[in-house]
N, C-alpha and C. Protein backbone atom coordinates (compact mmCIF):
# COMPACT_ATOMS: atom_id res chain seq x y z
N UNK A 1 -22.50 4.29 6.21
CA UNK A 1 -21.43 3.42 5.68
C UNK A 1 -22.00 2.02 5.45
N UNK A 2 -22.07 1.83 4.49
CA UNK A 2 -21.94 -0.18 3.94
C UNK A 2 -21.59 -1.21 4.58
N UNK A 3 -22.61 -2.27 4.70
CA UNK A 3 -22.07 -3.10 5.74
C UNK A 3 -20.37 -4.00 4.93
N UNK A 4 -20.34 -3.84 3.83
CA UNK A 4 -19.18 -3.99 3.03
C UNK A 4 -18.23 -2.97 3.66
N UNK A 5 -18.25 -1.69 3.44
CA UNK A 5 -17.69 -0.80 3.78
C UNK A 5 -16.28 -1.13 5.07
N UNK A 6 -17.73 -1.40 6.20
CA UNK A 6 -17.76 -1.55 7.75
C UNK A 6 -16.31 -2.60 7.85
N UNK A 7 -16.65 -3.92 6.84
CA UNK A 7 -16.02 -4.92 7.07
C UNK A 7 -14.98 -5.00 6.41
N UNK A 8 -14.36 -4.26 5.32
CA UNK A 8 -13.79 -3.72 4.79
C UNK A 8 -12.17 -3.19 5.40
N UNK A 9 -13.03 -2.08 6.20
CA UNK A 9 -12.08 -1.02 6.99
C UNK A 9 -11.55 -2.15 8.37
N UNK A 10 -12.51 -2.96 8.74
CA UNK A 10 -12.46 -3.62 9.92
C UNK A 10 -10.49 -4.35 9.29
N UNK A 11 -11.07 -5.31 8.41
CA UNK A 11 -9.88 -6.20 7.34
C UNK A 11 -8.42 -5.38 7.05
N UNK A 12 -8.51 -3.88 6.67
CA UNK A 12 -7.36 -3.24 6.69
C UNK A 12 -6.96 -2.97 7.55
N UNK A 13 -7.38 -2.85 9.01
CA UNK A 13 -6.77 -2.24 10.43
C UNK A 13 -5.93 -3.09 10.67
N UNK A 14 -6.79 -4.86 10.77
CA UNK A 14 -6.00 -5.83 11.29
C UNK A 14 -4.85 -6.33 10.00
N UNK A 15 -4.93 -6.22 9.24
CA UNK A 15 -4.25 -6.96 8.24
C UNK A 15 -3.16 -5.85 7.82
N UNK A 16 -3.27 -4.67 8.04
CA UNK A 16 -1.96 -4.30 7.15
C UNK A 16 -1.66 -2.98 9.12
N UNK A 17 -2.37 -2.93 9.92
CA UNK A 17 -1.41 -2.40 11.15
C UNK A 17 -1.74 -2.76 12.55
N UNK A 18 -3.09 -3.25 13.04
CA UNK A 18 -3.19 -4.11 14.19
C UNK A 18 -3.55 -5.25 14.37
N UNK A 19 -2.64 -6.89 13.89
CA UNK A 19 -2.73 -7.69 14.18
C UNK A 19 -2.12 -7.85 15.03
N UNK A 20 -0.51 -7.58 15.95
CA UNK A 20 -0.48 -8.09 16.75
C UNK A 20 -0.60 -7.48 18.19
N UNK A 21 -1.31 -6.12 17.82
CA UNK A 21 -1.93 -5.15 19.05
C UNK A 21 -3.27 -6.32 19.30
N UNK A 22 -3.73 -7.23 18.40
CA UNK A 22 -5.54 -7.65 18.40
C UNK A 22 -4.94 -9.12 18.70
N UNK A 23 -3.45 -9.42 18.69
CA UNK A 23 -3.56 -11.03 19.42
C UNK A 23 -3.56 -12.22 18.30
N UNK A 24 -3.81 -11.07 16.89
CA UNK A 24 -3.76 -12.12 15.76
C UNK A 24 -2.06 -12.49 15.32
N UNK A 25 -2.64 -14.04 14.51
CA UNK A 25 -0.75 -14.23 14.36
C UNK A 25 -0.84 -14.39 12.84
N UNK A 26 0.24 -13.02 12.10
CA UNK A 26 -0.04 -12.94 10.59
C UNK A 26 1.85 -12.93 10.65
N UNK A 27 2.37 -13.69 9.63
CA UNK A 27 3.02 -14.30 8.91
C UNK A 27 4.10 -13.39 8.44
N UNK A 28 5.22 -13.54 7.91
CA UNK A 28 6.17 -12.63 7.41
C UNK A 28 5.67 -11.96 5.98
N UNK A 29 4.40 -12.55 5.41
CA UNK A 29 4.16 -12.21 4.03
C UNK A 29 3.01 -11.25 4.35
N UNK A 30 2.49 -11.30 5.66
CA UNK A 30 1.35 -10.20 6.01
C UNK A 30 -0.10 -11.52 5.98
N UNK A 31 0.09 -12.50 5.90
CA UNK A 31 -1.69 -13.38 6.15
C UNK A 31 -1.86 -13.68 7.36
N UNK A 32 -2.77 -14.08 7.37
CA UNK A 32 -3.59 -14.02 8.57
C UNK A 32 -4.76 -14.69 8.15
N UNK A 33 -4.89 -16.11 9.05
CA UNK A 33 -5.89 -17.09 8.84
C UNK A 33 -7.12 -16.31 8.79
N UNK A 34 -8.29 -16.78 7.80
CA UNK A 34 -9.95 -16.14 7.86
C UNK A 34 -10.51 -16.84 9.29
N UNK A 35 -10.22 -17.95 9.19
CA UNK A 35 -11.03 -18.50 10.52
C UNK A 35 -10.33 -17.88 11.92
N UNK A 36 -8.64 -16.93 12.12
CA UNK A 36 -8.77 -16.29 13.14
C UNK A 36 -9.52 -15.03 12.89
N UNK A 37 -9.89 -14.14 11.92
CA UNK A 37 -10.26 -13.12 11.85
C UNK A 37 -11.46 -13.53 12.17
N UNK A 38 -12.60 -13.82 11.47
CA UNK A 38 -13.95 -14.52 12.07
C UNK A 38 -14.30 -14.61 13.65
N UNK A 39 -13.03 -15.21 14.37
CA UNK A 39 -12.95 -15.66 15.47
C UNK A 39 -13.00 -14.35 16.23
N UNK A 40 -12.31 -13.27 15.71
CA UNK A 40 -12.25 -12.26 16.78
C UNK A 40 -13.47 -11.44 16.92
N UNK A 41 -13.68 -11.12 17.76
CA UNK A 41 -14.53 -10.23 18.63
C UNK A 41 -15.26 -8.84 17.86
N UNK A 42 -14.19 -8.49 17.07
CA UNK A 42 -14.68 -7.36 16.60
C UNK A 42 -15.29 -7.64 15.16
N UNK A 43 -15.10 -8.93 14.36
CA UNK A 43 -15.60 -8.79 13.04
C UNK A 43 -17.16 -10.37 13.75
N UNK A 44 -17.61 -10.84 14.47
CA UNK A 44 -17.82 -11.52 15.16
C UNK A 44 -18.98 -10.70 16.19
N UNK A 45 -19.14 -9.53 16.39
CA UNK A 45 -19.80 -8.15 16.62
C UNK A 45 -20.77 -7.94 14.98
N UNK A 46 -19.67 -7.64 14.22
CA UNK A 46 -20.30 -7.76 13.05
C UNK A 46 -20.98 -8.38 12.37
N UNK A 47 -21.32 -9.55 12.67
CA UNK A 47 -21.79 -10.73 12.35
C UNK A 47 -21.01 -11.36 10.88
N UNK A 48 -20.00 -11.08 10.82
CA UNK A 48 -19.30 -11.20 9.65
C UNK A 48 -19.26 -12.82 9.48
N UNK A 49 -19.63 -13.36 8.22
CA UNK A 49 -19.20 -14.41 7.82
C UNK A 49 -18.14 -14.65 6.81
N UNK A 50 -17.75 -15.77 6.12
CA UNK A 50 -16.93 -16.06 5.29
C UNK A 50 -17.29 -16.27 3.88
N UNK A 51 -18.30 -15.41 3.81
CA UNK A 51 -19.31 -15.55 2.82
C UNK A 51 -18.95 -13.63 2.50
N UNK A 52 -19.23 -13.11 3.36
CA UNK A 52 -18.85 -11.44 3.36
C UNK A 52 -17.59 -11.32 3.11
N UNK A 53 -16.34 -11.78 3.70
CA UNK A 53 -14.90 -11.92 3.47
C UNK A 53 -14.72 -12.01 1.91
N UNK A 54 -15.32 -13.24 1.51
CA UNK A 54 -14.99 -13.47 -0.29
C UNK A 54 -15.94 -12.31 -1.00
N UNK A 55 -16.96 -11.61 -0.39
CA UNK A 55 -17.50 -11.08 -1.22
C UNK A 55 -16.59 -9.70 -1.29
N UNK A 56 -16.01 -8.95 -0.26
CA UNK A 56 -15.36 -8.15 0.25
C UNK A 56 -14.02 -7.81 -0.75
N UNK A 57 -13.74 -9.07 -0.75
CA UNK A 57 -11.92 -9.34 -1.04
C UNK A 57 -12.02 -9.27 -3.03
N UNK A 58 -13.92 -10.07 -3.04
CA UNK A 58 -13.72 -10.27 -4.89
C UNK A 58 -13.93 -8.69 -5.32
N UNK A 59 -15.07 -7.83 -4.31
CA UNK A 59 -15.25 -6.59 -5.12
C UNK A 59 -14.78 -5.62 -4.42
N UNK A 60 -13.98 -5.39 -3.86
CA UNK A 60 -13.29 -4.31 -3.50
C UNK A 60 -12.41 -3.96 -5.00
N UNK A 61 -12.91 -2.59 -4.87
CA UNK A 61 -12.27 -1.72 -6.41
C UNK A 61 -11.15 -1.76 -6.86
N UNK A 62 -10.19 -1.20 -5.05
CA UNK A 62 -8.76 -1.32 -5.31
C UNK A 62 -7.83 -2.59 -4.58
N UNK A 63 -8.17 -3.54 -4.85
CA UNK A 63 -7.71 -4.99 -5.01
C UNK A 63 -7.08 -4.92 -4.02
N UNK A 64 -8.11 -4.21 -2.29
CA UNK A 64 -6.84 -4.10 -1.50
C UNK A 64 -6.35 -5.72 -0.71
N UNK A 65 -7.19 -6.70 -0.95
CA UNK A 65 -6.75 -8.03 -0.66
C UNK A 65 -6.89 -8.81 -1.46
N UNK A 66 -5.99 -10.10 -1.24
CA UNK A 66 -5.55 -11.30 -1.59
C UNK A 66 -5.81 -12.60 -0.43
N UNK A 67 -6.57 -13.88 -1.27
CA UNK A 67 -6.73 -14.88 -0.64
C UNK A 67 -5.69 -15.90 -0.88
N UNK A 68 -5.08 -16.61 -0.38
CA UNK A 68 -4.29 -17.77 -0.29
C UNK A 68 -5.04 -19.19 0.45
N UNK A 69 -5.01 -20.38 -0.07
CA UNK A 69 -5.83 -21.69 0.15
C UNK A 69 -4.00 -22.30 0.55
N UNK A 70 -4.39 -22.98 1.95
CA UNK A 70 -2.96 -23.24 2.47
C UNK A 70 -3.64 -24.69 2.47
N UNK A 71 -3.42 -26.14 1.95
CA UNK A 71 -3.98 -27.11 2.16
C UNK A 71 -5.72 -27.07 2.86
N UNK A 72 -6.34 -26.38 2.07
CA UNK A 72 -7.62 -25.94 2.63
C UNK A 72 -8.07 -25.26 4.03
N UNK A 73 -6.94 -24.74 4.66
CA UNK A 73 -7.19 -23.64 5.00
C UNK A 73 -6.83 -22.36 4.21
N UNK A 74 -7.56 -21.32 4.68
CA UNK A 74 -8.08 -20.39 4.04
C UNK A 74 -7.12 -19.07 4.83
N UNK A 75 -6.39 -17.99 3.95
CA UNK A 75 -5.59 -16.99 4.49
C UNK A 75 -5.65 -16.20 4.02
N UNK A 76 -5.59 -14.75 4.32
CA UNK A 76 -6.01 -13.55 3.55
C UNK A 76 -4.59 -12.57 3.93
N UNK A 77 -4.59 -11.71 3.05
CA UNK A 77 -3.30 -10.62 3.22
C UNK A 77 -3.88 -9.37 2.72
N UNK A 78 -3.62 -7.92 3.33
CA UNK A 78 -3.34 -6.88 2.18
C UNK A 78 -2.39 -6.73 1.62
N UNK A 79 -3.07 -6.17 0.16
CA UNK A 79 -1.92 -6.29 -1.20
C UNK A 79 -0.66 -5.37 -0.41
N UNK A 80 -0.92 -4.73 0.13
CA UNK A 80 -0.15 -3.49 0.14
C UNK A 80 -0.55 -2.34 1.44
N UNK A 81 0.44 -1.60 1.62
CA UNK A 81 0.00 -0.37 3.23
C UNK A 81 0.27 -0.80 4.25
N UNK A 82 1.27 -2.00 4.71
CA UNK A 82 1.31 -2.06 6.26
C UNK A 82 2.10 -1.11 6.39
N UNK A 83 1.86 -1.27 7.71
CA UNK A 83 3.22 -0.91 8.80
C UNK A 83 3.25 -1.54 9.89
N UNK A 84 3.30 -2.76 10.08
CA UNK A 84 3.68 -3.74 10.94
C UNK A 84 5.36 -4.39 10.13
N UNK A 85 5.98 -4.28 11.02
CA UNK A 85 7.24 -4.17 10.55
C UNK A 85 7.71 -5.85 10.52
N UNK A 86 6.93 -6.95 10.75
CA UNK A 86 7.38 -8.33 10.53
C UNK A 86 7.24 -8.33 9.42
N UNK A 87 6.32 -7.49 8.63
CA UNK A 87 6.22 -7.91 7.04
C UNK A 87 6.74 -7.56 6.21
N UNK A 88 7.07 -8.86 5.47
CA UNK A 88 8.37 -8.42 4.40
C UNK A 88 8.22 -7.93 2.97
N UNK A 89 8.53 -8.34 2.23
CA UNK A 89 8.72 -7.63 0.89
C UNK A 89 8.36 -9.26 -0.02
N UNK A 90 7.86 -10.19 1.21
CA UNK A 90 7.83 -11.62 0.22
C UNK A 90 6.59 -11.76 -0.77
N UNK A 91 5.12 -10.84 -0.32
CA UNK A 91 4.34 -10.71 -1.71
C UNK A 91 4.83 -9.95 -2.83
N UNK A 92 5.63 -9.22 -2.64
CA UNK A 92 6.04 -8.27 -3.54
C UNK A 92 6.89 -8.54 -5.07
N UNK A 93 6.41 -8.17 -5.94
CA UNK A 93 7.39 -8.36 -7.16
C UNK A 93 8.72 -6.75 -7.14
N UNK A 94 10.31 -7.43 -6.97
CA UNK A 94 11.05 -6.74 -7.03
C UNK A 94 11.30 -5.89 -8.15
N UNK A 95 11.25 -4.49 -8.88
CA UNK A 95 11.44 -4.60 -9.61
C UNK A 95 13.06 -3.64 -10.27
N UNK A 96 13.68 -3.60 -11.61
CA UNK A 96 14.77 -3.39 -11.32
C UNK A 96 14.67 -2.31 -12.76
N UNK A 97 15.55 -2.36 -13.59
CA UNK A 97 15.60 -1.08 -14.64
C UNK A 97 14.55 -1.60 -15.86
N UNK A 98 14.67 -2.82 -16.07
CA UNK A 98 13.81 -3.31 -17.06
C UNK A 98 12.58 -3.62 -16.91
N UNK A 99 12.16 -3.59 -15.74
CA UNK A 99 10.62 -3.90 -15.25
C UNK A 99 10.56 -2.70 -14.30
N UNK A 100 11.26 -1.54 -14.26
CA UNK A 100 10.44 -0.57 -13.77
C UNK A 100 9.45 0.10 -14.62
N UNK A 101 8.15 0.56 -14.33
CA UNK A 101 7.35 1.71 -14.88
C UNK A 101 8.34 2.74 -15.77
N UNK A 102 7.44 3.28 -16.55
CA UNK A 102 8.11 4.32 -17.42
C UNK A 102 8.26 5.48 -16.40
N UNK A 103 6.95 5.83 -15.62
CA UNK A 103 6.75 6.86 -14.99
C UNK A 103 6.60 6.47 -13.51
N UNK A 104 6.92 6.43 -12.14
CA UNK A 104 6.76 6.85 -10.96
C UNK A 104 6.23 7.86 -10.40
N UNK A 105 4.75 7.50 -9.68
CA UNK A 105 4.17 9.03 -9.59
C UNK A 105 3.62 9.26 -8.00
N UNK A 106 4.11 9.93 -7.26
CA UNK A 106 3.05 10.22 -5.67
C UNK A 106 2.59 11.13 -5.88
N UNK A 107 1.42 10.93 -5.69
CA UNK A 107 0.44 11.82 -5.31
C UNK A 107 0.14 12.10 -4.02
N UNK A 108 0.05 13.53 -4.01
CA UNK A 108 -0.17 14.13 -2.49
C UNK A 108 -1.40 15.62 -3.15
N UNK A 109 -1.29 16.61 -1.27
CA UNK A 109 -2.32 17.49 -1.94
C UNK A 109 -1.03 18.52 -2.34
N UNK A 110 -1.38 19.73 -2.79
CA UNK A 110 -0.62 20.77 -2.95
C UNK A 110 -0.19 21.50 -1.45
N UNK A 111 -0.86 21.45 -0.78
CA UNK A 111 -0.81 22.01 1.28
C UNK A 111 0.48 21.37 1.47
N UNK A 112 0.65 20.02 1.27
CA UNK A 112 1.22 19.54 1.55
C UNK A 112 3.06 19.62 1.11
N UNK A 113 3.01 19.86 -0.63
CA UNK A 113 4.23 20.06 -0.55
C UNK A 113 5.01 20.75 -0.21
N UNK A 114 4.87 21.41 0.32
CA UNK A 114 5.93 22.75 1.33
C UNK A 114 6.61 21.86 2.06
N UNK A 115 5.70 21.09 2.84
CA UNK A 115 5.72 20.35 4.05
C UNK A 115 7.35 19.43 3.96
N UNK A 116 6.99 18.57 2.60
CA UNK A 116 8.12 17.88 1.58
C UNK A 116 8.77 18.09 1.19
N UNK A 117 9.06 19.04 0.38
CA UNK A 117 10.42 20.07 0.43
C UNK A 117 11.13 20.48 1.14
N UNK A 118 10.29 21.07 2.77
CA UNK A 118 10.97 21.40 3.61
C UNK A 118 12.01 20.11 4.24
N UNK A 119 11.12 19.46 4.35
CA UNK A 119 11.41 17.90 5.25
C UNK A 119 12.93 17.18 4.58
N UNK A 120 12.95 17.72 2.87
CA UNK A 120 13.83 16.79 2.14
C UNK A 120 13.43 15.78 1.22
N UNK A 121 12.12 15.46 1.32
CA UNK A 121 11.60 14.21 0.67
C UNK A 121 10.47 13.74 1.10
N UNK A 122 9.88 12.97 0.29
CA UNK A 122 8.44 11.61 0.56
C UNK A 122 9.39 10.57 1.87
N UNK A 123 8.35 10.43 2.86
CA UNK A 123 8.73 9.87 3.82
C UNK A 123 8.05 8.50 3.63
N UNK A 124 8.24 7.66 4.06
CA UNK A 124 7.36 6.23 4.45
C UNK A 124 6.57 6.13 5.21
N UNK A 125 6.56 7.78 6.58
CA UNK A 125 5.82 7.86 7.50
C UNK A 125 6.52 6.60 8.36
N UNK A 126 4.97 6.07 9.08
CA UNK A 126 4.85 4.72 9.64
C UNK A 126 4.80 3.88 9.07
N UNK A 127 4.31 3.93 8.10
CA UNK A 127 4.64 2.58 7.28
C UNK A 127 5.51 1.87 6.69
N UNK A 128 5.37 1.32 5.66
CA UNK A 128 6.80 -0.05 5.04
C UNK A 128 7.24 0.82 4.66
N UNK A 129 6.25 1.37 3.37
CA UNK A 129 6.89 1.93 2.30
C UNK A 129 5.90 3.07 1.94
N UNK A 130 7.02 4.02 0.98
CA UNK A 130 6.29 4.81 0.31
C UNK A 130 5.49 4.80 -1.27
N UNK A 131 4.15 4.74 -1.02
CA UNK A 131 3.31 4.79 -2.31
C UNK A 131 3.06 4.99 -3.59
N UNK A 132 3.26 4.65 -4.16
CA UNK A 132 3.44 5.57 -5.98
C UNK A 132 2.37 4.35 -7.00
N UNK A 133 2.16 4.73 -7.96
CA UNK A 133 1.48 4.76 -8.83
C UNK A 133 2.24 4.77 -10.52
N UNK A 134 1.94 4.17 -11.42
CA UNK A 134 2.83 4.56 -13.02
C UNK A 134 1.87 4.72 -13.70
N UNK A 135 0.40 5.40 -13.54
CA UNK A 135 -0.57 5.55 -14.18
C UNK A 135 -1.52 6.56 -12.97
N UNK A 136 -1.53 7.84 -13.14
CA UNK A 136 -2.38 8.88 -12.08
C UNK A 136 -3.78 8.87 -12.41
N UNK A 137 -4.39 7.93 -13.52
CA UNK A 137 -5.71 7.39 -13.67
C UNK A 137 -5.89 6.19 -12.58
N UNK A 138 -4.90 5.66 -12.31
CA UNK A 138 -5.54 4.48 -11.77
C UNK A 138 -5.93 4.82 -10.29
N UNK A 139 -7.08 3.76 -9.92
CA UNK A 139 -7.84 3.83 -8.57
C UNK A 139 -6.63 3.11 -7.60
N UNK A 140 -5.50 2.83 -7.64
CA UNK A 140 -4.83 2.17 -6.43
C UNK A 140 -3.35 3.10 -6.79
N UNK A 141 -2.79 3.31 -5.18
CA UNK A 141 -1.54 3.98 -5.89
C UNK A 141 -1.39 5.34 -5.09
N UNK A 142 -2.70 6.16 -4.83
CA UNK A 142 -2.91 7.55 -3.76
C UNK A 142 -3.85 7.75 -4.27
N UNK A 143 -4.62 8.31 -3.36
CA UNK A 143 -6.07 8.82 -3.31
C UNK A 143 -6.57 9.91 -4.29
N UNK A 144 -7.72 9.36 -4.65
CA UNK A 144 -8.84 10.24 -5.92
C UNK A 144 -8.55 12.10 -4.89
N UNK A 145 -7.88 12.41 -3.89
CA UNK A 145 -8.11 13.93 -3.73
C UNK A 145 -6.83 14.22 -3.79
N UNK A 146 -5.78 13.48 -4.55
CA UNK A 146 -4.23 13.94 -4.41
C UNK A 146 -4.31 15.29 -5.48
N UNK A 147 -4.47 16.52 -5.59
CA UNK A 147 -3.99 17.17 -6.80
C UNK A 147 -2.93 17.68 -7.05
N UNK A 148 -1.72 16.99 -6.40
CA UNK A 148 -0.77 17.14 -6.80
C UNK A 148 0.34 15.90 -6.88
N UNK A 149 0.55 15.93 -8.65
CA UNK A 149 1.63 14.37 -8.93
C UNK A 149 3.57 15.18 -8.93
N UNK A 150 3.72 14.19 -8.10
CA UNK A 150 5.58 14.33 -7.85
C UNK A 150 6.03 13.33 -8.63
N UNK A 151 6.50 13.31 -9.86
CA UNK A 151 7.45 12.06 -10.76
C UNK A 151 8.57 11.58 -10.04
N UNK A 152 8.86 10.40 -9.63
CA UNK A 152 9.94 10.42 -9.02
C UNK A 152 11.10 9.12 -10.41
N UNK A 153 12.08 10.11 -10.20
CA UNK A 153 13.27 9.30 -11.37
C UNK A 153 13.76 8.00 -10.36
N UNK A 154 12.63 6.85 -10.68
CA UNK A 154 13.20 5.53 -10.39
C UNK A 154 14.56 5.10 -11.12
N UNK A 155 14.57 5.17 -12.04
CA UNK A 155 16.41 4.77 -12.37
C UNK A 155 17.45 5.34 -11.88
N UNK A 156 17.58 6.55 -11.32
CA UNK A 156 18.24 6.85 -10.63
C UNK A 156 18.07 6.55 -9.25
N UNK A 157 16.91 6.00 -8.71
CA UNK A 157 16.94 6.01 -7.68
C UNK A 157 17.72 4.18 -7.37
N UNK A 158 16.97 3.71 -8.30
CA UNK A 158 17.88 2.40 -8.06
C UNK A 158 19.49 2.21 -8.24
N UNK A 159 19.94 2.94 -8.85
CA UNK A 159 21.21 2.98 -9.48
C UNK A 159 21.87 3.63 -7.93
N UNK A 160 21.16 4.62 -7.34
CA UNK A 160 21.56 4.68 -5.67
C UNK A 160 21.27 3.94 -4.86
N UNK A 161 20.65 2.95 -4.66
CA UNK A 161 20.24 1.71 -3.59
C UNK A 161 19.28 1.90 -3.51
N UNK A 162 18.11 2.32 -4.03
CA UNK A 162 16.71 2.94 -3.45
C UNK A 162 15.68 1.25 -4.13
N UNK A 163 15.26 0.63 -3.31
CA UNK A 163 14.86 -0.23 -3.90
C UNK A 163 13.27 0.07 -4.70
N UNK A 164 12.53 -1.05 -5.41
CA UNK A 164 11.34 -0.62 -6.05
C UNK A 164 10.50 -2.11 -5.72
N UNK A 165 9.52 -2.03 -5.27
CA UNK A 165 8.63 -3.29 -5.59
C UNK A 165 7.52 -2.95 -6.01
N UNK A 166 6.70 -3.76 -6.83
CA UNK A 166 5.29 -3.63 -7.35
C UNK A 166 4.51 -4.60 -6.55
N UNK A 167 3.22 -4.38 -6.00
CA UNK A 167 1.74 -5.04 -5.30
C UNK A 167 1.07 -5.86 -6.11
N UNK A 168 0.64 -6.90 -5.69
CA UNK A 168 -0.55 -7.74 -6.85
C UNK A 168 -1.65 -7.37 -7.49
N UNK A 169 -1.95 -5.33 -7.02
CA UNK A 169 -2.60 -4.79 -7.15
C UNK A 169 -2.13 -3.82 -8.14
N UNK A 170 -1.08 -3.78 -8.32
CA UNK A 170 0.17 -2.49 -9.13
C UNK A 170 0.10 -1.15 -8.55
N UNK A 171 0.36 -1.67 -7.31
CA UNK A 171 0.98 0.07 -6.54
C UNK A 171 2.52 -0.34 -6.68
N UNK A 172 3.23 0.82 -7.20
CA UNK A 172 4.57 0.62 -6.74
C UNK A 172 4.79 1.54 -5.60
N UNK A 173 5.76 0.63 -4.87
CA UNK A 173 6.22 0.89 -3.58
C UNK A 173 7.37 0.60 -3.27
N UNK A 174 7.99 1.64 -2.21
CA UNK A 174 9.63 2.14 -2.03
C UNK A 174 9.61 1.93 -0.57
N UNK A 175 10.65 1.18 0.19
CA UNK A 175 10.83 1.84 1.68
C UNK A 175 11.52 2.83 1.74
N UNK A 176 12.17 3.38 0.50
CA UNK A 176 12.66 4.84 0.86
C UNK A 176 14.67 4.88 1.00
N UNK A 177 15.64 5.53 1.47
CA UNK A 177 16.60 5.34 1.59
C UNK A 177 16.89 4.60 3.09
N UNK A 178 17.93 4.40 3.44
CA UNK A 178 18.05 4.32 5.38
C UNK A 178 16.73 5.23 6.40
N UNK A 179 17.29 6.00 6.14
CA UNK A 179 15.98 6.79 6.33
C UNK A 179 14.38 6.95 6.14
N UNK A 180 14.29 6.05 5.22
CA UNK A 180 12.74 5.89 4.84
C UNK A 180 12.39 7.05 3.96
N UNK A 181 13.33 7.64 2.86
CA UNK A 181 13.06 8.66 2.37
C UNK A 181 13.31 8.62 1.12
N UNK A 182 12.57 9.69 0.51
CA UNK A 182 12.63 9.36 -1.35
C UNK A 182 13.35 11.53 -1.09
N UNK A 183 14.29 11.29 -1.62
CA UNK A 183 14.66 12.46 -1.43
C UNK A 183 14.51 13.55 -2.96
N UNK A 184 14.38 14.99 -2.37
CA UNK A 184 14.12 15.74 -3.55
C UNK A 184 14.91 15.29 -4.64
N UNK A 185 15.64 15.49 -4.34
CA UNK A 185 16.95 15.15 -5.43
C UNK A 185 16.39 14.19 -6.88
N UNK A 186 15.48 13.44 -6.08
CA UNK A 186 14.41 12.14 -7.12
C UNK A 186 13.61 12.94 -7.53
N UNK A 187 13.53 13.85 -7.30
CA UNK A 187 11.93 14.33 -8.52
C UNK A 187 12.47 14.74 -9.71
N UNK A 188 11.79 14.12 -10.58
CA UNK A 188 11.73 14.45 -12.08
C UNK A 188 11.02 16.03 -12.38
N UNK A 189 10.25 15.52 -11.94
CA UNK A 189 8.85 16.68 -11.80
C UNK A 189 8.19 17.01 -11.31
N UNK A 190 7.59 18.41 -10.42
CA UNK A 190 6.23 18.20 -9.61
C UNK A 190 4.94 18.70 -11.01
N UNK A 191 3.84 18.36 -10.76
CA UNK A 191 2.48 19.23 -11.72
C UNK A 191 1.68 18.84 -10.78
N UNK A 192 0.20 19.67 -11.27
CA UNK A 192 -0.75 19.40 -10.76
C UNK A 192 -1.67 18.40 -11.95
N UNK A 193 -3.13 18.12 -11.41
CA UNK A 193 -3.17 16.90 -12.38
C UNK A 193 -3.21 17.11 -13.88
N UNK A 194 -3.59 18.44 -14.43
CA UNK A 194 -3.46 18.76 -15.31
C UNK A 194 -2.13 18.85 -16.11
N UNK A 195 -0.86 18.75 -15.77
CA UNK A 195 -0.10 18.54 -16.08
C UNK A 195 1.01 20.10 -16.21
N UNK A 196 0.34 21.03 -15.21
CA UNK A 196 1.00 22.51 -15.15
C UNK A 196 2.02 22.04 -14.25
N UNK A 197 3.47 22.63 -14.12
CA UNK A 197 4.36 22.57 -13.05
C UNK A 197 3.94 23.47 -11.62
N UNK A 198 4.38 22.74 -10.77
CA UNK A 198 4.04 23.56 -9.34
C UNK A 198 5.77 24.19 -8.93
């Protein structure tokens, strides 16, 4: 693994689910000062500088962070994926019938949808929200091994309370109903990537 890689994975643990298991203090928007991350123990092991951080944050593929300059201090966030539940929906662009995507898409594997059907729906899991994508080319959104896309009918889902936000990265993302759930009832469509129905 890449010493990019290393520091990488280190940045998503704390930033989008153990900052305040690690003592760090990140913000209702999800930041978290560079000079406390530096400071801690485990990227500090790494010999991580603030020189690796910007290099990290400029070429990471899927734009999973964002820097913020707070009167010259320096703050970092992930775009997107917590599940630390202080964080709100304040990076997020809301979006509503006219700025939703044409298409809403999760990707999962095929094993899996039984699992989802059975259950009732895409869950949020542990996290904020649930994941989607409006383009199954793009690198952010669910993983290069999903082969199977679920359309989910965002206009209807908003028109039921189901809210929608988009990432600075363009994942769209749902917390789901009360429940944290995108229920069958929302699928447009299941296929595989080829575009056959499952």
């Amino acid at each position: 693994m890449s010493r990019d890689v290393t520091i990488s994975k280190a940045l998503s643990y704390f930033l989008r689910h153990g900052a305040q298991k690690s003592n760090l203090e990140i913000d209702d928007r999800g930041f978290i000062k560079v000079a406390d991350l530096l400071a801690h123990q485990n990227l500090k092991s790494k010999k991580t500088t603030l020189q690796d951080i910007l290099r990290v944050v400029e070429t990471n593929e899927k734009k999973r962070f964002a820097l913020e300059d707070r009167n010259g201090e320096l703050y970092i966030c992930a775009t997107q994926g917590h599940s630390i539940h202080t964080v709100t929906e304040g990076n997020l662009r809301p979006l509503d019938e006219a700025s939703l995507p044409k298409q809403i898409i999760h990707g999962t594997r095929k094993r899996a949808l039984e699992q989802i059907r059975k259950s009732g729906g895409l869950s949020k899991m542990g996290r904020n929200h649930i994941h989607c994508t409006s383009d199954h080319n793009s690198v952010s959104g669910f993983r290069s091994t999903s082969d199977t896309l679920i359309y989910i009918d965002g206009v209807q889902c908003l028109r039921d309370g189901i809210k929608f936000f988009q990432s600075s990265n363009g994942v769209i993302l749902s917390p789901g109903n009360d429940q944290g759930v995108i229920e069958c009832k929302y699928f447009a469509k299941v296929t595989d990537r080829n575009g056959q129905p499952i």
